[in-house]
Protein backbone atom coordinates (compact mmCIF):
# COMPACT_ATOMS: atom_id res chain seq x y z
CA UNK A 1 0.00 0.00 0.00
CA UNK A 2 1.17 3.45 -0.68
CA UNK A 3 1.19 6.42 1.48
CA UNK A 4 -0.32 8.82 -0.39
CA UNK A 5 -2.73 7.78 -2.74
CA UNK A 6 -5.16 9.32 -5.51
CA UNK A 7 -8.87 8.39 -5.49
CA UNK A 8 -11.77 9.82 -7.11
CA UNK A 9 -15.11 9.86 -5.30
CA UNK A 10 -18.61 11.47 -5.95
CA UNK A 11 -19.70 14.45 -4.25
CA UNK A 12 -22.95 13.83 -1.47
CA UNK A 13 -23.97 17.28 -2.54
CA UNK A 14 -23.41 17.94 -6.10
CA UNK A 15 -22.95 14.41 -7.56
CA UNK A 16 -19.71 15.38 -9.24
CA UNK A 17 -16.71 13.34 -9.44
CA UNK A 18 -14.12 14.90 -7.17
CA UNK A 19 -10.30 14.06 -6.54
CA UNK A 20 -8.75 13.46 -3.34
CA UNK A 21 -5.32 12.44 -2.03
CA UNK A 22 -5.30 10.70 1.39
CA UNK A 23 -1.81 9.59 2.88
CA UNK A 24 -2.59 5.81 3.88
CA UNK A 25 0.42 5.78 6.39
CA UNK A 26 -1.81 8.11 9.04
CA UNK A 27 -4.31 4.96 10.18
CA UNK A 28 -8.03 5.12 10.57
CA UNK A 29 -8.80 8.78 9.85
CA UNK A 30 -11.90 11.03 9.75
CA UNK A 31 -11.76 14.67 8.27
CA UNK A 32 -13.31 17.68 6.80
CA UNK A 33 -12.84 18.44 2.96
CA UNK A 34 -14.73 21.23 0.98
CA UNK A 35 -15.88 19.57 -2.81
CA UNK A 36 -13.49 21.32 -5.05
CA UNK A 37 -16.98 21.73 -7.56
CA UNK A 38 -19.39 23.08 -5.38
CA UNK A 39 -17.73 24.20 -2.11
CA UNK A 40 -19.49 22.35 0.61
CA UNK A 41 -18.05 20.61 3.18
CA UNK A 42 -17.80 16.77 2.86
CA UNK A 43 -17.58 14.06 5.64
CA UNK A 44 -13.63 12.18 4.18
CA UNK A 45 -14.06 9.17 6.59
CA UNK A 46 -10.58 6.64 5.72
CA UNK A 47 -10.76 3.39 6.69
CA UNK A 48 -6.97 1.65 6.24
CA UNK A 49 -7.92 -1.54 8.26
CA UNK A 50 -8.07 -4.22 5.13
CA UNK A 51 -5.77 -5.03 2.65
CA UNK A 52 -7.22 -2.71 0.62
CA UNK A 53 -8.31 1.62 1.90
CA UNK A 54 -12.31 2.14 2.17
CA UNK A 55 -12.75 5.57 1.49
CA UNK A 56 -16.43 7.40 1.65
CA UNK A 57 -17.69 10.47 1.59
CA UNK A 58 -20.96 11.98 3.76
CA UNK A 59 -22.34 15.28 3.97
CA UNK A 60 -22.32 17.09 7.14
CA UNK A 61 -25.99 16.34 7.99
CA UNK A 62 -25.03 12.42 8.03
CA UNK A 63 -21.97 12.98 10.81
């Protein structure tokens, strides 16, 4: 597994596709990203427990 990897995921608010690089290396993490379409604060929850990263996205009604 790499440290910092690339993902794409789709915006809870706008439905867009949006980029994000999350460092792998950092364990089980939970975070705050504005969607670089629409501006709104997303949910980044990183879950590095498997042999593979779950990464999803939530809006800030769902936390």
């Amino acid at each position: 597994m790499q440290s910092l990897e690339a993902v794409s995921r789709t915006c809870p608010y706008c439905g867009e596709p949006v980029e994000l690089v999350v460092d792998c290396t950092a364990g089980n993490q939970q975070y705050f990203e504005d969607c670089s379409v629409c501006c709104k604060p997303m949910m980044v929850e990183l879950d590095v427990e498997g042999a593979e990263p779950v990464i999803s996205l939530k809006d800030e009604n769902e936390v």
